[in-house]
C-alpha atoms as a PDB file:
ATOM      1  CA  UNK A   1      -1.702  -9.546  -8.958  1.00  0.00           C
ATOM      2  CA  UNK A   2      -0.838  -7.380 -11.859  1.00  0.00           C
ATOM      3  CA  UNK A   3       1.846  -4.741 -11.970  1.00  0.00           C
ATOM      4  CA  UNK A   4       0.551  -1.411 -11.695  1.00  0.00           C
ATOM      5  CA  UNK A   5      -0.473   1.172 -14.009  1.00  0.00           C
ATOM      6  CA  UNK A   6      -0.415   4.363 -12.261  1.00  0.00           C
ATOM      7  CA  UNK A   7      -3.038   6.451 -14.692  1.00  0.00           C
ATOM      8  CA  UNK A   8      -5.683   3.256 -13.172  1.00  0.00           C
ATOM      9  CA  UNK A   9      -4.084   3.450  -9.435  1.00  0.00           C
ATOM     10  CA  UNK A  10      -4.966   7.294  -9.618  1.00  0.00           C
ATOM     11  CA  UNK A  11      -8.477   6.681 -10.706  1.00  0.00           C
ATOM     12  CA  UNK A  12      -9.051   4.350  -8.133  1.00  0.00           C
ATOM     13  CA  UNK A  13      -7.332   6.671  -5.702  1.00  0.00           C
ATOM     14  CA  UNK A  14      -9.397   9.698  -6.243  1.00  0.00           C
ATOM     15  CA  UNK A  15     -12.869   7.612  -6.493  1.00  0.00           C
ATOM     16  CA  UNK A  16     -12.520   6.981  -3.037  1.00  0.00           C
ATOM     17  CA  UNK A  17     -11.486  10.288  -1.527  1.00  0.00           C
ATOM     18  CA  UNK A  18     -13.601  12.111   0.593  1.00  0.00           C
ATOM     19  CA  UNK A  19     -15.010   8.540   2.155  1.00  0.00           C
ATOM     20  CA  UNK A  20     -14.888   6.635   5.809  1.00  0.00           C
ATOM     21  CA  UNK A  21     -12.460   4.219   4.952  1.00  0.00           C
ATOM     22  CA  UNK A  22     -10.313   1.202   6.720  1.00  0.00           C
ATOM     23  CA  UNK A  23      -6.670   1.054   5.527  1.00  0.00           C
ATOM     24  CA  UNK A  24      -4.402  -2.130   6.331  1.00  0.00           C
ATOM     25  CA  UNK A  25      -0.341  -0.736   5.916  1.00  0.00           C
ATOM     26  CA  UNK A  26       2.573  -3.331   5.896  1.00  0.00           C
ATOM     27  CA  UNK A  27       6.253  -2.665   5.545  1.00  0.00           C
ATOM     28  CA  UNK A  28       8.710  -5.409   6.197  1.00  0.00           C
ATOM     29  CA  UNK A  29      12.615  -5.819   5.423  1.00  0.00           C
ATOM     30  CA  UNK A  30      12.636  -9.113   5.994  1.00  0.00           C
ATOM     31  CA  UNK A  31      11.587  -9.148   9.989  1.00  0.00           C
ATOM     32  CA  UNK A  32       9.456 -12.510   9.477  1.00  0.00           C
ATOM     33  CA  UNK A  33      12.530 -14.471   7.730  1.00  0.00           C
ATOM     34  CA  UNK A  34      15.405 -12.798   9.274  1.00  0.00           C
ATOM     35  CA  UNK A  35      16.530 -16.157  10.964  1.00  0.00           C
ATOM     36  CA  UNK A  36      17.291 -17.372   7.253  1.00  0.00           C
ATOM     37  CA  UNK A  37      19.930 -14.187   6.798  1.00  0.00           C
ATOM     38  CA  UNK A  38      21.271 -12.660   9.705  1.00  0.00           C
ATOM     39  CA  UNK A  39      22.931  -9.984   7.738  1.00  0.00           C
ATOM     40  CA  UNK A  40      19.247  -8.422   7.346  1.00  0.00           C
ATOM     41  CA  UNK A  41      18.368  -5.542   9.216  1.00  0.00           C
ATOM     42  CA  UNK A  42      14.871  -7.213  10.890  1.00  0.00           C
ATOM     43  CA  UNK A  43      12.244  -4.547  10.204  1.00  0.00           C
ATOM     44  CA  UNK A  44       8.530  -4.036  10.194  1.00  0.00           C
ATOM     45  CA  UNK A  45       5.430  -2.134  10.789  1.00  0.00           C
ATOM     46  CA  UNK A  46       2.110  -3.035  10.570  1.00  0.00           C
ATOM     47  CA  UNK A  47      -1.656  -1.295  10.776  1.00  0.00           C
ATOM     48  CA  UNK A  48      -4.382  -2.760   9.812  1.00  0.00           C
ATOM     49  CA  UNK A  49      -8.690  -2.030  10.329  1.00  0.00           C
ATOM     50  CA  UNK A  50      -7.831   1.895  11.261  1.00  0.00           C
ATOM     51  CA  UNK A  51      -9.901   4.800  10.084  1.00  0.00           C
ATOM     52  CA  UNK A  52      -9.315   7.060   7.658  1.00  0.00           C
ATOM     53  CA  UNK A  53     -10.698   9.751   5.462  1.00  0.00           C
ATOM     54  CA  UNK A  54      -8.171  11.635   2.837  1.00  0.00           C
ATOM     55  CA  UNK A  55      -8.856  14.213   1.173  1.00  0.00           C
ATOM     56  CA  UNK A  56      -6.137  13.662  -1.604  1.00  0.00           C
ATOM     57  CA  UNK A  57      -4.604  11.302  -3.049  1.00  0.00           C
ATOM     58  CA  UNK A  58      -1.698  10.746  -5.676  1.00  0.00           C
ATOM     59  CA  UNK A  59       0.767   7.949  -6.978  1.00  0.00           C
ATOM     60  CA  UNK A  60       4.024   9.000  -8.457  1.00  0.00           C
ATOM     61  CA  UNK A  61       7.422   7.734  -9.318  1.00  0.00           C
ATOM     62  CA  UNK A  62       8.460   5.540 -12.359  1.00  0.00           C
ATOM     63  CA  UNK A  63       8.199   2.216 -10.670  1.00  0.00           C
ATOM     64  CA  UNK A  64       8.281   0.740  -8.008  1.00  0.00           C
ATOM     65  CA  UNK A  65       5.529   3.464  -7.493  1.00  0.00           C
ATOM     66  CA  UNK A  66       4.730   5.514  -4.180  1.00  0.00           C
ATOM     67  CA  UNK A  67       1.189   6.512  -2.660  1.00  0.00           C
ATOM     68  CA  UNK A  68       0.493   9.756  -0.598  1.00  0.00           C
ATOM     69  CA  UNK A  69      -2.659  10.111   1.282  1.00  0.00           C
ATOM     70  CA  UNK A  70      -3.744  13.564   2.794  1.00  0.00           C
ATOM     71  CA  UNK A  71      -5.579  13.546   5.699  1.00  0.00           C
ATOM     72  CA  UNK A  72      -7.350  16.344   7.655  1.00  0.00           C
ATOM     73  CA  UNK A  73      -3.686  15.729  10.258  1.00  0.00           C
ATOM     74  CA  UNK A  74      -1.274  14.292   8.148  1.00  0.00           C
ATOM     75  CA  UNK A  75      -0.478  12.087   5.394  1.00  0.00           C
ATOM     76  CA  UNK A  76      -0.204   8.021   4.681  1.00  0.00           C
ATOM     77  CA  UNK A  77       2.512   6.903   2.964  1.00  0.00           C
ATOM     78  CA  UNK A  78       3.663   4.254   0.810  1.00  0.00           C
ATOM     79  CA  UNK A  79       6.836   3.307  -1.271  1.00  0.00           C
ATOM     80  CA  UNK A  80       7.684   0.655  -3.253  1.00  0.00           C
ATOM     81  CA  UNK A  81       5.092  -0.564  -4.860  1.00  0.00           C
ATOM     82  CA  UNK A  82       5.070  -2.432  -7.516  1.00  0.00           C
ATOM     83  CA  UNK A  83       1.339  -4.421  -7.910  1.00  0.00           C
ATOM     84  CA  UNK A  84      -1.979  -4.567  -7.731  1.00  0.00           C
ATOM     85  CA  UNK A  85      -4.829  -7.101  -7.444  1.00  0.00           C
ATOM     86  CA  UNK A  86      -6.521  -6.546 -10.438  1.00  0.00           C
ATOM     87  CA  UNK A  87      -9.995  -8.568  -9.393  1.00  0.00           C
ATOM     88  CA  UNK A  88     -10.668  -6.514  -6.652  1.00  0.00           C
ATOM     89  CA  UNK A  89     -13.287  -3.240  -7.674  1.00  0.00           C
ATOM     90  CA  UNK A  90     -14.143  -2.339  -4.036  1.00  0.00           C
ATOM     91  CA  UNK A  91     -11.068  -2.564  -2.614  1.00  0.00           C
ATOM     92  CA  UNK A  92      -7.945  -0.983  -3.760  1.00  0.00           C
ATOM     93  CA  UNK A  93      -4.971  -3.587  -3.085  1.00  0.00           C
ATOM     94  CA  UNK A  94      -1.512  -2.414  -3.658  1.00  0.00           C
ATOM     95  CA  UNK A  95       1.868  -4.371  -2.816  1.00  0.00           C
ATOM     96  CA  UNK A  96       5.496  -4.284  -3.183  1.00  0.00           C
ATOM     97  CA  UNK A  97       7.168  -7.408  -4.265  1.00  0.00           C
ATOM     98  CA  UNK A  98      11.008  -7.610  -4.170  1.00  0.00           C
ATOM     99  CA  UNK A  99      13.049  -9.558  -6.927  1.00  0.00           C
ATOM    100  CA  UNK A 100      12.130 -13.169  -5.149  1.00  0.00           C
ATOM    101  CA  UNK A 101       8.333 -12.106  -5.136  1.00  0.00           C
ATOM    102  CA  UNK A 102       8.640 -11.635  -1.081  1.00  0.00           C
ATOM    103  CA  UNK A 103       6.082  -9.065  -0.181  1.00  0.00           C
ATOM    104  CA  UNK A 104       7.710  -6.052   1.143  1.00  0.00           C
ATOM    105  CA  UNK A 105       5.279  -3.644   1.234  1.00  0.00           C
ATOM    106  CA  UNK A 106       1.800  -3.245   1.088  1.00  0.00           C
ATOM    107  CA  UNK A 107      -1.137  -0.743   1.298  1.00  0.00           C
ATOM    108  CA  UNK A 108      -5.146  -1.746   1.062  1.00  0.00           C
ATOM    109  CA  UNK A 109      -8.138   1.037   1.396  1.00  0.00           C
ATOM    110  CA  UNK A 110     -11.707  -0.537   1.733  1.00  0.00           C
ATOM    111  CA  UNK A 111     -14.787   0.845   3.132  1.00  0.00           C
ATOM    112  CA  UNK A 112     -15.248  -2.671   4.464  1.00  0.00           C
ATOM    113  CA  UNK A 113     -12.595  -3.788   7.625  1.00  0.00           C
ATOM    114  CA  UNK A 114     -10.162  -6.159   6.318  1.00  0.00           C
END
């Protein structure tokens, strides 16, 4: 994974508006390791294989970066991320990586399930 540059992120973004999608969202403050530090706050949510279709998208912030999705009834939303894999072109794979390269965060679009 690469760290992301936004002006690519919001290519990618708006190539694949307007399309039958499958989006895979991941949050966690430390939920899977929170036996290791029981001064964490266990917390996580997880979606992955649903369907979506937005109609806008944008990335904004100065790093660690957030992602806004508009749907037809709401929005998707990210924060905190920070990379992206690089060698995928039909997917778009974004993650958050704290300062010990534990994933926090992460947000994937493909027109394929994951």
């Amino acid at each position: 994974m690469q760290p992301i540059t936004p002006q690519d992120i919001q290519i990618r973004i708006d190539q694949l508006a307007g399309q039958d999608l499958y989006v895979h969202l991941e949050l966690t403050t430390g939920a899977y390791a929170s036996h290791l530090d029981s001064a964490r706050h266990p917390a996580s949510a997880f979606i992955s294989n649903a369907e979506v279709r937005y109609t806008q998208g944008s990335i904004s912030g100065a790093g660690p970066y957030r992602v806004g999705l508009k749907t037809t009834r709401g929005w998707i939303y990210a924060e905190g991320l920070t990379h992206v894999d690089e060698m995928e072109k039909e997917r778009l794979i974004l993650a958050g990586h704290d300062s010990q390269g534990k994933l926090i965060v992460a947000l994937q679009l493909s027109r394929e399930t994951f």
